[in-house]
Protein backbone atom coordinates (compact mmCIF):
# COMPACT_ATOMS: atom_id res chain seq x y z
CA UNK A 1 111.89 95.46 157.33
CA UNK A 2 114.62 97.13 155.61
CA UNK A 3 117.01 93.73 156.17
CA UNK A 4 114.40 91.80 154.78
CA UNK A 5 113.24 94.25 151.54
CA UNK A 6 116.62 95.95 151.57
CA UNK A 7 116.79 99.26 149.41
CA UNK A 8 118.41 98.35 145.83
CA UNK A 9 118.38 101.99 144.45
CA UNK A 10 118.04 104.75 145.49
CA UNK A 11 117.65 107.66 142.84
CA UNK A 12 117.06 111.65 143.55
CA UNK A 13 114.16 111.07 146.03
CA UNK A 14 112.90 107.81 145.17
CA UNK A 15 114.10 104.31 146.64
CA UNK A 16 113.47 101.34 145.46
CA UNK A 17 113.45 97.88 147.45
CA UNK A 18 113.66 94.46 146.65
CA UNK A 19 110.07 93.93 146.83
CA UNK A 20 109.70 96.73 144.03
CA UNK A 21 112.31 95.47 142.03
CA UNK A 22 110.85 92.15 141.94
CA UNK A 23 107.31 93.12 140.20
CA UNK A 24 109.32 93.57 136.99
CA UNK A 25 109.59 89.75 136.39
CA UNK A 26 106.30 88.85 136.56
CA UNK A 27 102.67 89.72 136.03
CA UNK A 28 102.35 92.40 138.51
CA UNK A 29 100.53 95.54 138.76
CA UNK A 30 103.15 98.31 139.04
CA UNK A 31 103.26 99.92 142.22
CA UNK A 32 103.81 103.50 143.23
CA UNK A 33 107.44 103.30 144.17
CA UNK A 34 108.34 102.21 140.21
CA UNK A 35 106.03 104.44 138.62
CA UNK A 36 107.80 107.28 140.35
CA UNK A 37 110.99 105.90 139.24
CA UNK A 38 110.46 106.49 136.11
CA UNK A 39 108.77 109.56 136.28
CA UNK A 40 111.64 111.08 137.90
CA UNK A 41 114.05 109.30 135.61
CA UNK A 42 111.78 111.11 132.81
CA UNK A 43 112.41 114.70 134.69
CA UNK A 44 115.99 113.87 135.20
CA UNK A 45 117.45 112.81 132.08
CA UNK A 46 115.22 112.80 128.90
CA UNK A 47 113.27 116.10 129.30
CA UNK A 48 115.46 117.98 131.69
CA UNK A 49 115.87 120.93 129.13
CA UNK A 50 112.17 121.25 129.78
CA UNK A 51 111.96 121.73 133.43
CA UNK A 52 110.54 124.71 133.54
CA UNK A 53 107.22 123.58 131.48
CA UNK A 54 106.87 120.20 132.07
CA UNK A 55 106.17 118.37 135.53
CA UNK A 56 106.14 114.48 135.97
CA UNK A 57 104.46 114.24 139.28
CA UNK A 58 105.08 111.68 141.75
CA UNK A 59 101.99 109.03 142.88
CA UNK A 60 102.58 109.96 146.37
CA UNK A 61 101.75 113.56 145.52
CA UNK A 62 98.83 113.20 143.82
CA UNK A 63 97.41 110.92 146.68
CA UNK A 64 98.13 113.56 148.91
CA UNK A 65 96.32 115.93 146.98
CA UNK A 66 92.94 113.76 146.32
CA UNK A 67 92.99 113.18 150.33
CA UNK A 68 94.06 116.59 151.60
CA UNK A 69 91.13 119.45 151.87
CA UNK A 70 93.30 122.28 152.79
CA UNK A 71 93.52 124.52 149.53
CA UNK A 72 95.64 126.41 150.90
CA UNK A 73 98.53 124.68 152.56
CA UNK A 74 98.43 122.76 148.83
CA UNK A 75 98.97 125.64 146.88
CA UNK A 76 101.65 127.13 148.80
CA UNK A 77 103.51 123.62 148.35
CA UNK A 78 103.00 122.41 144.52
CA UNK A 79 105.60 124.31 142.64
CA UNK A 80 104.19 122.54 139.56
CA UNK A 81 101.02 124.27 139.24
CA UNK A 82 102.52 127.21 137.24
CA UNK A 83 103.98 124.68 134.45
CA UNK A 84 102.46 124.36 131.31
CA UNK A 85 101.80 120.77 130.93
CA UNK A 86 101.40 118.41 134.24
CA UNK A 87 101.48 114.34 134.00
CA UNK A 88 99.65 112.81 136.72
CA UNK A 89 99.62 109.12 137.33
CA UNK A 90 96.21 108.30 138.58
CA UNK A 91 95.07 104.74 140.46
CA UNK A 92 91.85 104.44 142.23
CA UNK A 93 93.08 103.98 145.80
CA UNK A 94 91.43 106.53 148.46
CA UNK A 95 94.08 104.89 150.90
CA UNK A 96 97.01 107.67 152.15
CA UNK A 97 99.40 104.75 151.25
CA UNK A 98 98.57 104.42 147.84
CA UNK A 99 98.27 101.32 146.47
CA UNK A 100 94.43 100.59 144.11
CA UNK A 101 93.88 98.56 141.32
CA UNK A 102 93.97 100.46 138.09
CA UNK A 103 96.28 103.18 136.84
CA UNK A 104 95.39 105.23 134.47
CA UNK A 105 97.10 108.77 133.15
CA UNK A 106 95.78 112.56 133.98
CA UNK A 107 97.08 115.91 131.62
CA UNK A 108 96.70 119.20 131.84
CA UNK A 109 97.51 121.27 129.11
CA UNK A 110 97.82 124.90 130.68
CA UNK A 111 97.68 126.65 127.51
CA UNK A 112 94.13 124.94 126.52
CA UNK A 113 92.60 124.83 129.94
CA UNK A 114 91.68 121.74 129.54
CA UNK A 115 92.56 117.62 131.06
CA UNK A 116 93.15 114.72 128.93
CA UNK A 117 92.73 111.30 130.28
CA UNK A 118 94.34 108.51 128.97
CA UNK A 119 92.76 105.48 130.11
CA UNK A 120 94.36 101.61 128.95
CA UNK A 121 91.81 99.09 130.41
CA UNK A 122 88.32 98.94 129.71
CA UNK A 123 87.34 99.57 133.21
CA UNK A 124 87.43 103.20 133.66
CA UNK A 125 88.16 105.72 136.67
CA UNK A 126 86.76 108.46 135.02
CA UNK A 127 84.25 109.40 138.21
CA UNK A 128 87.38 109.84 140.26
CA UNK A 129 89.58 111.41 137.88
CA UNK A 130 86.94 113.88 137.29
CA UNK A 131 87.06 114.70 140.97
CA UNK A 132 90.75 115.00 141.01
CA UNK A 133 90.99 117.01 137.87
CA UNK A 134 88.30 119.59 139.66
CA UNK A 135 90.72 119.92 142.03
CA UNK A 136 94.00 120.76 140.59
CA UNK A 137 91.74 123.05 138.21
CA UNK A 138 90.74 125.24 141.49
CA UNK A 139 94.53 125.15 142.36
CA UNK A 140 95.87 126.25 139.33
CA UNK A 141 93.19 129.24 139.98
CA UNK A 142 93.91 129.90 143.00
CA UNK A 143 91.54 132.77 144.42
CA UNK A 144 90.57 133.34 140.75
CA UNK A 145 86.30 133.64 141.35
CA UNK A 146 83.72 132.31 139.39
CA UNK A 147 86.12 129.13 138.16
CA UNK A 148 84.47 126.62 135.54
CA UNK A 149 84.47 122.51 136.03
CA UNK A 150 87.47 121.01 134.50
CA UNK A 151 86.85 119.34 131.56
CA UNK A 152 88.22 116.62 130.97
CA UNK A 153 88.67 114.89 127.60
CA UNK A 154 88.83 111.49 127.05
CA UNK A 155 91.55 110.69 124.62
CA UNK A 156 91.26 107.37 122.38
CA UNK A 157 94.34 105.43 122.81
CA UNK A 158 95.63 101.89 122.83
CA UNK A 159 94.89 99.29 125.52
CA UNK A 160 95.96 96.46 127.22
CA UNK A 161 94.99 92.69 126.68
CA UNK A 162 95.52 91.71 130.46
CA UNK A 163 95.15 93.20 133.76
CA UNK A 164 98.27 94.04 135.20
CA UNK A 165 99.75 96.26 132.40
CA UNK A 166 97.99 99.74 133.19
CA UNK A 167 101.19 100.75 134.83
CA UNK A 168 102.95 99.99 132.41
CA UNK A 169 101.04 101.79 129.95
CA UNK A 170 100.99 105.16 131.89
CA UNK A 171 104.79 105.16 131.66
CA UNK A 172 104.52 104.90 128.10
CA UNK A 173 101.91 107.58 127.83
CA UNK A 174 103.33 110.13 129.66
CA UNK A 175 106.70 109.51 127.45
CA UNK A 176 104.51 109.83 124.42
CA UNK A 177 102.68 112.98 125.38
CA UNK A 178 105.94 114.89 126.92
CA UNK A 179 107.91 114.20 123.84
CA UNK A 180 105.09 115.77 121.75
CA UNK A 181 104.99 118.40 123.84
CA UNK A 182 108.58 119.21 123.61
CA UNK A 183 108.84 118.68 120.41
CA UNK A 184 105.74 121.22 119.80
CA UNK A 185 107.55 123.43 122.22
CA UNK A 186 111.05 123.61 120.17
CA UNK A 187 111.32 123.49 116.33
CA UNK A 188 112.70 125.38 113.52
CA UNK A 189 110.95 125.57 110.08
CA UNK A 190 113.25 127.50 107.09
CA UNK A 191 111.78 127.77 103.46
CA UNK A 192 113.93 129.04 100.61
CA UNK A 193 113.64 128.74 96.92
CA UNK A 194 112.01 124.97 96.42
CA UNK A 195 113.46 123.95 99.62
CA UNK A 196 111.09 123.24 102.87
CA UNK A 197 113.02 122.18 106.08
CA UNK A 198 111.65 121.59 109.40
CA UNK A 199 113.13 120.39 112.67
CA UNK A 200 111.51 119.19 115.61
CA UNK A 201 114.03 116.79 117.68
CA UNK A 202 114.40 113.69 117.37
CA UNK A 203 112.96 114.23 113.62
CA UNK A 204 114.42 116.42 110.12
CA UNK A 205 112.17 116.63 107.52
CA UNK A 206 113.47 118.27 104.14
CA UNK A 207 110.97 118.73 101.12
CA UNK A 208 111.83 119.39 97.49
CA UNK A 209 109.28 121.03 95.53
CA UNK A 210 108.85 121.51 92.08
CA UNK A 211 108.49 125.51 91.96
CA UNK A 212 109.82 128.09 93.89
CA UNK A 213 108.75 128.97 97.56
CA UNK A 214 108.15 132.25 99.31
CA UNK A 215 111.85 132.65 101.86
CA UNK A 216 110.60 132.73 105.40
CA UNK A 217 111.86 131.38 108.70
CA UNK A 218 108.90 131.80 110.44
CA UNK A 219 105.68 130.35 108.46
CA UNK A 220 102.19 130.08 110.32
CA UNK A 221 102.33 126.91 112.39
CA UNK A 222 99.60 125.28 114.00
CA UNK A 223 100.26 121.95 116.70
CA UNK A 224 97.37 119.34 117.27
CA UNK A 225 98.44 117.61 120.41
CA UNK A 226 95.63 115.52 120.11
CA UNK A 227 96.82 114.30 116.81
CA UNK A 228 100.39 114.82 117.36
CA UNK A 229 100.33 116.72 114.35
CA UNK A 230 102.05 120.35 113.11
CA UNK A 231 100.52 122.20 110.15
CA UNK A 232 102.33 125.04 108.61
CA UNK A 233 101.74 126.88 105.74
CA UNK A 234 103.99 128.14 103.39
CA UNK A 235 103.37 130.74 100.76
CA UNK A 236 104.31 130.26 97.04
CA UNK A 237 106.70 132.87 95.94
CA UNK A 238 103.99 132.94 92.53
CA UNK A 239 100.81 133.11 93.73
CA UNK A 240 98.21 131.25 91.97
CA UNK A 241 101.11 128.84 90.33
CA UNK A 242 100.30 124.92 89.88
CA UNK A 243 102.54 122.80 91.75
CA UNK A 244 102.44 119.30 90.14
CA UNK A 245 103.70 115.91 92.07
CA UNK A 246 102.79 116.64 95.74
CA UNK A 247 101.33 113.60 96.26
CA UNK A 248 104.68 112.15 94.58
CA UNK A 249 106.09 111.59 98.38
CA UNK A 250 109.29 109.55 97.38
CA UNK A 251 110.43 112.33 94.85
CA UNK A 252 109.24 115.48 97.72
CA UNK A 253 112.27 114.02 99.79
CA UNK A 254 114.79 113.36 96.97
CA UNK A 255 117.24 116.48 96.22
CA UNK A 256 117.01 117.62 92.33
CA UNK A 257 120.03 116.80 90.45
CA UNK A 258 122.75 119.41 90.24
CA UNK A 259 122.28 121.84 87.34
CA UNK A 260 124.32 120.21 83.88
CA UNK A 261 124.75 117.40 85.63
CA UNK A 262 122.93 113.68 83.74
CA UNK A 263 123.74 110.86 85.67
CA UNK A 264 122.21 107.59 84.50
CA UNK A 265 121.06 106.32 88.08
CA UNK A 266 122.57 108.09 91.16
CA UNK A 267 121.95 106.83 94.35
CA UNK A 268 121.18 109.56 97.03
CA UNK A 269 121.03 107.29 99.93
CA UNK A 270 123.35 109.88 102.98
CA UNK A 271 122.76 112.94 100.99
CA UNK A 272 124.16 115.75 102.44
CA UNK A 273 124.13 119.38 101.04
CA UNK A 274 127.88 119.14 100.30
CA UNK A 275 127.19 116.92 97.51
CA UNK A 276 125.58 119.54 95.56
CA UNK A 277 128.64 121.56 95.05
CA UNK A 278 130.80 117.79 93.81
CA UNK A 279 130.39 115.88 90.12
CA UNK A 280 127.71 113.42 91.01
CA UNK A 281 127.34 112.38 87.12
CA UNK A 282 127.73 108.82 86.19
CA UNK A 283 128.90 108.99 82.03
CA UNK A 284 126.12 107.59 80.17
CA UNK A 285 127.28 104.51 77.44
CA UNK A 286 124.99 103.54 74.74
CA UNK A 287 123.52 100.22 75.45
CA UNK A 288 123.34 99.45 71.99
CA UNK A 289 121.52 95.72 71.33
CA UNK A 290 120.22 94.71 74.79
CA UNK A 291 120.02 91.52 73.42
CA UNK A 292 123.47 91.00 73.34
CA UNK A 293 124.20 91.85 77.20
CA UNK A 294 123.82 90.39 80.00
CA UNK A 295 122.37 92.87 82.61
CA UNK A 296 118.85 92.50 84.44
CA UNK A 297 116.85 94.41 86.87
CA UNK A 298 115.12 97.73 86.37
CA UNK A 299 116.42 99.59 82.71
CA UNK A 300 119.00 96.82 82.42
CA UNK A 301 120.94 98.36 85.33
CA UNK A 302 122.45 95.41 86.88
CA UNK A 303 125.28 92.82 86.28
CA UNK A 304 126.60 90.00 88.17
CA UNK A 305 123.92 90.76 91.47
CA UNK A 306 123.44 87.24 91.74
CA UNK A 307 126.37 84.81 91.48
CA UNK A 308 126.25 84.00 95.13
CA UNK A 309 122.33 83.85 95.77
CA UNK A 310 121.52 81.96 92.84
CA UNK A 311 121.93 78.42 93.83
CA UNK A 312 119.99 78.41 96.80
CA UNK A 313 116.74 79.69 95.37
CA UNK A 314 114.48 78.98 93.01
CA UNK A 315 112.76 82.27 91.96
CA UNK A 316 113.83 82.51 88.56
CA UNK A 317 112.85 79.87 85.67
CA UNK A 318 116.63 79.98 84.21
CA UNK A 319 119.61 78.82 85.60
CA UNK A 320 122.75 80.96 85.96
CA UNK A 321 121.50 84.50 85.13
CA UNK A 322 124.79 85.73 85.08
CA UNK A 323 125.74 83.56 82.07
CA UNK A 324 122.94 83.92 79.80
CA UNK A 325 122.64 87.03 78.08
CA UNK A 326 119.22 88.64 77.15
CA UNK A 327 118.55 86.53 74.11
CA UNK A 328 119.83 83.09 75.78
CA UNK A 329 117.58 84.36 78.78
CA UNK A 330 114.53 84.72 76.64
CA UNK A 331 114.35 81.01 74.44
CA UNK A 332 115.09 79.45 77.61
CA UNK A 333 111.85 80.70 78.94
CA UNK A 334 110.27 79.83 75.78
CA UNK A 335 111.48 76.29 75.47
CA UNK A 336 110.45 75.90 79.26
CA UNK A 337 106.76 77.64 78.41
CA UNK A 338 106.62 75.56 75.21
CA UNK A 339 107.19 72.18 77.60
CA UNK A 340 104.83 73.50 80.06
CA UNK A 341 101.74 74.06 78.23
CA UNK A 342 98.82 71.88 78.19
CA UNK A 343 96.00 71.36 75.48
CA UNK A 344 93.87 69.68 78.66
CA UNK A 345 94.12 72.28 80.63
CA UNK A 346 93.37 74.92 78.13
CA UNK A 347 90.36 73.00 77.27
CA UNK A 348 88.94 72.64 80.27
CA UNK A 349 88.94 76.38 81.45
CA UNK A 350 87.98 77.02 77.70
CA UNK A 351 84.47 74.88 78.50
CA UNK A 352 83.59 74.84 82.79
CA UNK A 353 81.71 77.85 83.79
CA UNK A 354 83.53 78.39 86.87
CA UNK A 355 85.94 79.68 87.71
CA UNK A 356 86.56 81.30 84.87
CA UNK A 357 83.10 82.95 84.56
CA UNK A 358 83.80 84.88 87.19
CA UNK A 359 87.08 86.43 86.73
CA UNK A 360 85.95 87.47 82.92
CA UNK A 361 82.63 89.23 85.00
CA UNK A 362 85.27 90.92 87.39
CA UNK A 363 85.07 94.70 87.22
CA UNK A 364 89.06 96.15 87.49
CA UNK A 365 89.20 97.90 90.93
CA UNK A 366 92.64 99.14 90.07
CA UNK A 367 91.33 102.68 88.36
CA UNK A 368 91.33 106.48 88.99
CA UNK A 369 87.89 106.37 89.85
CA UNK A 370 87.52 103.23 92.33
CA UNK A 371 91.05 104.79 94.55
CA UNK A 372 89.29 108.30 94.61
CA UNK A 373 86.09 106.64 96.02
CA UNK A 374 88.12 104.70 98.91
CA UNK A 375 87.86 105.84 102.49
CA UNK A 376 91.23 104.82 103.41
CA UNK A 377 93.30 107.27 100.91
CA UNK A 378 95.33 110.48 102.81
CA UNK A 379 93.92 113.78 101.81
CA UNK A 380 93.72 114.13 97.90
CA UNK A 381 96.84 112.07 96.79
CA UNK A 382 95.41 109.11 96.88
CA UNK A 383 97.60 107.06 99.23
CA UNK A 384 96.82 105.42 102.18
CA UNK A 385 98.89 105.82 105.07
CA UNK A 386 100.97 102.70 105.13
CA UNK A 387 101.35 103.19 101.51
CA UNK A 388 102.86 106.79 102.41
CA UNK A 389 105.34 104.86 104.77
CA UNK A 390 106.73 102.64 101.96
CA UNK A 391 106.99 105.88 99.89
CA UNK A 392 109.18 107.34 102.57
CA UNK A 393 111.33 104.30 102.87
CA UNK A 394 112.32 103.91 99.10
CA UNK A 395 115.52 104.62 98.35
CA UNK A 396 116.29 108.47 96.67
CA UNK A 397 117.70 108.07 93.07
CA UNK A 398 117.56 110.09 90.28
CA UNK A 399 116.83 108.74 86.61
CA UNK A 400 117.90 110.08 83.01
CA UNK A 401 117.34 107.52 81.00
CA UNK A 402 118.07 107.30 77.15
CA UNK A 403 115.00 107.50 75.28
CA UNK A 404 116.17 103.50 73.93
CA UNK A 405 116.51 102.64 77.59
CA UNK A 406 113.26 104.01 78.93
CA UNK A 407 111.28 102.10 75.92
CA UNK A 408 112.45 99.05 77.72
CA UNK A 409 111.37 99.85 81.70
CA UNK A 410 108.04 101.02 80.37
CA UNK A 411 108.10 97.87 78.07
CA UNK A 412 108.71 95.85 81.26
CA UNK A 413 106.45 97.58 83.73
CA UNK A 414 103.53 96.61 81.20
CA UNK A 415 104.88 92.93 81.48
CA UNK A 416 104.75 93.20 85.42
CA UNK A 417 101.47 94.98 85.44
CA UNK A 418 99.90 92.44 83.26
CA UNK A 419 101.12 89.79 86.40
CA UNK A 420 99.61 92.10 88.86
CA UNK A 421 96.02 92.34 87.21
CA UNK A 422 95.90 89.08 85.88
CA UNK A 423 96.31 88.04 90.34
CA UNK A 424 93.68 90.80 90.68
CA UNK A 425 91.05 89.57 88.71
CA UNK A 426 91.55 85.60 89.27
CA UNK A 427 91.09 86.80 92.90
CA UNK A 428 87.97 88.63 92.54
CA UNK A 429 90.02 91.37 93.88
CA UNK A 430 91.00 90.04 97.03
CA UNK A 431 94.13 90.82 98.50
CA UNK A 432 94.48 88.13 100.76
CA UNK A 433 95.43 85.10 98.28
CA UNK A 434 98.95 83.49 99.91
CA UNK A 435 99.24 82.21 96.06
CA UNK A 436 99.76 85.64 94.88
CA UNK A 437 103.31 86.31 95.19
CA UNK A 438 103.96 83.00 93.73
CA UNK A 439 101.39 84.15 90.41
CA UNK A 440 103.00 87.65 90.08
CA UNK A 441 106.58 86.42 90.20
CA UNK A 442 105.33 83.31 87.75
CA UNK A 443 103.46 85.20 85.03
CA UNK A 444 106.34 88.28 84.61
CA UNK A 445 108.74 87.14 82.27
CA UNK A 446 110.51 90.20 83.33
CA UNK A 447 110.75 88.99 86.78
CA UNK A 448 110.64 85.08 86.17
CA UNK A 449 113.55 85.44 83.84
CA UNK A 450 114.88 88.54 84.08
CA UNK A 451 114.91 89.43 80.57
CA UNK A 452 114.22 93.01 79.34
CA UNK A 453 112.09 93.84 76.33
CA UNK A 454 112.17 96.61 73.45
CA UNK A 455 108.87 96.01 71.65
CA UNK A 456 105.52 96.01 73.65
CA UNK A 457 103.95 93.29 71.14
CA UNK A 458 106.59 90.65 72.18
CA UNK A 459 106.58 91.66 75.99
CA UNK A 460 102.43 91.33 75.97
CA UNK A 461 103.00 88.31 74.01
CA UNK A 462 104.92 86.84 76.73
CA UNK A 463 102.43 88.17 79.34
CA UNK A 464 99.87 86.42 78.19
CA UNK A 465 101.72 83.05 76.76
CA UNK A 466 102.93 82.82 80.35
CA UNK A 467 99.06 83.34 81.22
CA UNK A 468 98.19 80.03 79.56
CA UNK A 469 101.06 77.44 80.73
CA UNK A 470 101.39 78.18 84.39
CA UNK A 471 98.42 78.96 86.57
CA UNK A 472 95.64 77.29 87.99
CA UNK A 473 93.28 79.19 84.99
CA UNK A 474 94.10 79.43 81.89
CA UNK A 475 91.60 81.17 79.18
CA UNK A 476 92.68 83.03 76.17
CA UNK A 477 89.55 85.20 77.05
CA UNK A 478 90.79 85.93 80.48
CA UNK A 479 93.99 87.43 79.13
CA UNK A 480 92.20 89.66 76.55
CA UNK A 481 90.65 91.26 79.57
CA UNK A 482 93.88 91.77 82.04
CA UNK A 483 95.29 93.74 78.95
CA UNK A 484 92.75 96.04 79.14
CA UNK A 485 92.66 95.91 82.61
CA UNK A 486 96.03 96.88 82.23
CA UNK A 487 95.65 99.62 79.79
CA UNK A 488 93.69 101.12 82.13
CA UNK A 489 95.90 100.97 85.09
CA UNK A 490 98.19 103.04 82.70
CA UNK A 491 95.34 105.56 81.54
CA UNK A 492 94.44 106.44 85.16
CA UNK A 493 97.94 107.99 85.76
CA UNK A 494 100.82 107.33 88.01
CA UNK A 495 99.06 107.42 91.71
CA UNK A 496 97.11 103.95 89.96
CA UNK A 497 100.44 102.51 88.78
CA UNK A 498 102.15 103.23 91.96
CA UNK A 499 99.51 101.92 94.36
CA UNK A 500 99.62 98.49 92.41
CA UNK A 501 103.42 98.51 92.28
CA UNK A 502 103.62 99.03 96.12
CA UNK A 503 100.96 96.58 95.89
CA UNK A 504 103.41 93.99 94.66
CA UNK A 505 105.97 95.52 96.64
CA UNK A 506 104.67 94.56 99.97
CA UNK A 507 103.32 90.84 98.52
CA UNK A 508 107.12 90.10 97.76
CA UNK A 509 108.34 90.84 100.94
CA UNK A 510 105.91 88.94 102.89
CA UNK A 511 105.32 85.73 100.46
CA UNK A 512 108.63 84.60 101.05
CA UNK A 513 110.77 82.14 98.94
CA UNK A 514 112.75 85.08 98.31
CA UNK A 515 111.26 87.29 96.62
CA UNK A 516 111.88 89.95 98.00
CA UNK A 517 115.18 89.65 95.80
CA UNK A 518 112.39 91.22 92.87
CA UNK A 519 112.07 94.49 95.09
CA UNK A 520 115.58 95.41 95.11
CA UNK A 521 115.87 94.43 91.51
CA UNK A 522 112.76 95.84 89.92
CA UNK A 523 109.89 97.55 92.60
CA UNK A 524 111.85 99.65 94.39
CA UNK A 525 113.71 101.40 91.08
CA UNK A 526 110.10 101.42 89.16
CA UNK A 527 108.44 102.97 92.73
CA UNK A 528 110.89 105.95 92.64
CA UNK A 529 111.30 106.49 88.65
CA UNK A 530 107.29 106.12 88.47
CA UNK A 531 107.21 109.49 90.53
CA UNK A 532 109.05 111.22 87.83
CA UNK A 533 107.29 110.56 85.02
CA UNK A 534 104.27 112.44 83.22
C-alpha cells in the first residue's frame, strides 16, 4: 500500500498520503487524516502560546472515545480534559476507522460548563453529538457524583451550499472560536485622560473622547464568546458629565489636534503618538475671491488632482478642470444647462399625472424620526452596522476652516444634498435604482462641475435649474419639495446628514463610470468634517 499511496508529509504525529493529498483538488469530503493536519498545525504554530488552555483534538481520538466504554482507562489517557476550552471534530461514523458522512464541530467551554455545536449543513448530528458530549462531560468529572447532562448549545452559524464542504467548515470554525478565545484570554485595556486603548492581538483599538476619563488599567470587562464580543466599562473622571459625539465613530478614532496648533486640513493617516510632540500645522492663506482660483473638491482644497484622469472619463460636464477657474467653471455649466433644457419636456411632467404625482405625494424618509424608528440602527447612534464600517474606514483629518471657507462646504453640501433627495423621492425611496449614481453626480453642480459656491441662493438655484434640464422628471413643483426635503435633512442633525452622505458614498463606488473619483474629492472630507460640527 504504502508504494502505491506513498506518505507525502509527515508532520508531528500525523502523515499524510497521496490519497489524502489528493481530496484537496476536487469535491471531496475531507477525511480524518487532513482534518488532523490542520488541527495539529493549529496547536503547533498559531496558538502554541496557548497550550496549556486550548486542545485541538485529533478525529482518531474522539472516535476512540465515542467507541470505548472504559471510563477509566480514558481518563487516565486524555491529558486534555483539564484545559479550558476543547475543539472536537465530530462526523457521524460509529466505525473504529473513522470515516462518516458529515462533520460537524463540538466545544467545550470549561469555564461555562457548557458544549457548543457548530453545525454547517442542514442535516444535523445533534442525537450523536449529544451522546458524545455526555461523555466527555462525565470525564471531565471524573468520580464527581450526582453529574448533570451536558448541555449542549446550538450555535447559529454559516453554512455550506454543497455537500462536501463540512470539513472544510470545521477547520474554519475551530480557527474562529480559538482565536476568540485567545484573544478573550490575553488583552490589555489602559484609560487615561480622554484616551481609551485596548489590545487584544491581532487587533488595537484607540478611542478619543471628548471629556476626561477616570485613569485605570484594569476596567470591568465582560467577554461574550457567543457574540465574540468584550464589554468594558469605563468610569468618567466627572460623574454625571454629558459626553457629546459618541455615536461620531470616525472622529472617536481620530487624535485631537495638538494644543495651539490650527492646521487647515491635516491628514492623520499612520498616526503615531510621536507626532503629538512635532509642528503638525499647515499655515492658513486667505482664499480671498474663490472665484478667481482654480481649486475643487471639498472647501476648495484641491488643485491640479486631475490632469492625468481627465481625458478618459466623462464624469464632469466641463472639460479641463484644471484650466478653468471657479467662474469659467460655473457659465460653462450654465451655457451647457441653458442648451439642455427643454420647454417639451417641462410641459409634459408639468400636465401627466404620473410619475410625477407620486414623487410630490412621497413622504421624506431621510429624518430624525423615520432612522430612530428603523430596526437595523446599532444601539442609540443611529448607524447601522455596515454604515459603522465605512465610518471606521474614512480617513482621520482634522478641519479648521475659516469662517469664509466653511460658508462654502456647507454651501456645497446643501447643493449635494439637494442631488441626494431629489434621487430619494423620484425613487419612492428605493435604494435600489442603478440610475442613481448617474442622477446624484448629474444634478450636483458641485460635483458635475466642480465649482464651489459662497451664497446658498445661487447654489439652490443651481440645484434646482439642474433639476429641470437633465433627468427623466422635471417639475418645478417637485423641486420646491426636495428643498424642503432637504431642509429637513439639515434640521434633524448630523447622524441624518451623515447616513445620506454615506448613502452617496457607497452609490459612487459601486455605480461605476468613475465615480468613485467624487468620494475622494468630496464624501470622504464632508463624512469626517460632518462629525465635527454642531
Amino acid at each position: 500500500m504504502s508504494k502505491a499511496d506513498p506518505v507525502v508529509l509527515t508532520y508531528y504525529d500525523v502523515s499524510l498520503r497521496q490519497s489524502d493529498v489528493e481530496l484537496l483538488k476536487g469535491r471531496n469530503w475531507l477525511n480524518d487524516q487532513i482534518l488532523s493536519f490542520c488541527f495539529e498545525y493549529f496547536a503547533q504554530v498559531v496558538f502554541p502560546d496557548f497550550a496549556d488552555s486550548v486542545a485541538f483534538i485529533e478525529p482518531s481520538v474522539i472516535q476512540w472515545v465515542k467507541l470505548d466504554s472504559d471510563t477509566d482507562s480514558l481518563h487516565e489517557v486524555l491529558p486534555w480534559l483539564k484545559k479550558s476550552l476543547l475543539l472536537i471534530p465530530v462526523n457521524d461514523s460509529d466505525s473504529a476507522s473513522g470515516g462518516g458522512h458529515h462533520w460537524s464541530l463540538l466545544v467545550y467551554r470549561k469555564d461555562q460548563e457548557k458544549f457548543e455545536y457548530y453545525n454547517s449543513s442542514l442535516y444535523s448530528n445533534l442525537v450523536g453529538v449529544k451522546g458524545l458530549a455526555n461523555k466527555i462531560f462525565q470525564l471531565v468529572h471524573y468520580r464527581e457524583e450526582n453529574i448533570p447532562s451536558a448541555e449542549v448549545v446550538e450555535i447559529p452559524c454559516a453554512k455550506q451550499i454543497n455537500y462536501y464542504d463540512c470539513g472544510l467548515y470545521v477547520i474554519i470554525f475551530a480557527e474562529i472560536v480559538a482565536q476568540q478565545f485567545c484573544s478573550s484570554s490575553n488583552f490589555d485595556v489602559h484609560v487615561s485622560n480622554d484616551e481609551f486603548l485596548f489590545y487584544a492581538s491581532p487587533y488595537f483599538l484607540r478611542l478619543y473622547f471628548t471629556s476626561q476619563l477616570e485613569e485605570t488599567d484594569c476596567p470591568p470587562v465582560d467577554y461574550d464568546p457567543a457574540n465574540a464580543t468584550f464589554t468594558i466599562k469605563v468610569k468618567k473622571k466627572n460623574p454625571g458629565e454629558f459626553f457629546p459625539d459618541l455615536e461620531m465613530i470616525t472622529r472617536l478614532i481620530t487624535p485631537r489636534e495638538a494644543e495651539g496648533i490650527k492646521p487647515f486640513i491635516v491628514d492623520l493617516k499612520g498616526f503615531d503618538d510621536s507626532m503629538l510632540s512635532t509642528d503638525i500645522s499647515t499655515p492658513y492663506v486667505d482664499r480671498g475671491n474663490l472665484s478667481a482660483k482654480h481649486s475643487y473638491g471639498f472647501a476648495c482644497s484641491r488643485t491640479a488632482s486631475l490632469k492625468s484622469i481627465t481625458d478618459e472619463m466623462k464624469l464632469f460636464d466641463i472639460g479641463d478642470a484644471d484650466s478653468l477657474n471657479i467662474e469659467e467653471r460655473k457659465r460653462a455649466l450654465f451655457l451647457m444647462e441653458t442648451e439642455h433644457f427643454s420647454d417639451e419636456a417641462y410641459l409634459a411632467d408639468l400636465h401627466e399625472a404620473e410619475p410625477v404625482g407620486e414623487c410630490l405625494m412621497y413622504k421624506n424618509k431621510w429624518t430624525k424620526s423615520s432612522i430612530a424608528n428603523r430596526k437595523d440602527t446599532f444601539m442609540h447612534g443611529g448607524f447601522t452596522v455596515d454604515e459603522i464600517d465605512r465610518l471606521k474606514s474614512l480617513p482621520r483629518k482634522i478641519y479648521q476652516l475659516s469662517e469664509q471657507v466653511e460658508n462654502v462646504a456647507i454651501c456645497s453640501l446643501v447643493d449635494i444634498l439637494f442631488a441626494f433627495a431629489y434621487d430619494a423621492r423620484v425613487n419612492l425611496g428605493e435604494d435600489d435604482n442603478p440610475e442613481s449614481g448617474w442622477t446624484m453626480s448629474k444634478l450636483s453642480s458641485t460635483l458635475a462641475g466642480l465649482v464651489c459656491w459662497d451664497s446658498m441662493q445661487d447654489a439652490m438655484i443651481a440645484s434646482v435649474r439642474r433639476s429641470l434640464c437633465f433627468p427623466l422628471v422635471r417639475n418645478f413643483q417637485l423641486a420646491s419639495l426636495v428643498l424642503n426635503d432637504v431642509i429637513e435633512i439639515l434640521q434633524s442633525g448630523r447622524v441624518v446628514v451623515l447616513k445620506c452622505l454615506l448613502r452617496m458614498h457607497e452609490i459612487f463606488n459601486n455605480s461605476g463610470d468613475f465615480r468613485y473619483v467624487l468620494n475622494e474629492l468630496y464624501l470622504n472630507d464632508y463624512c469626517v468634517w460632518i462629525q465635527g460640527k454642531t
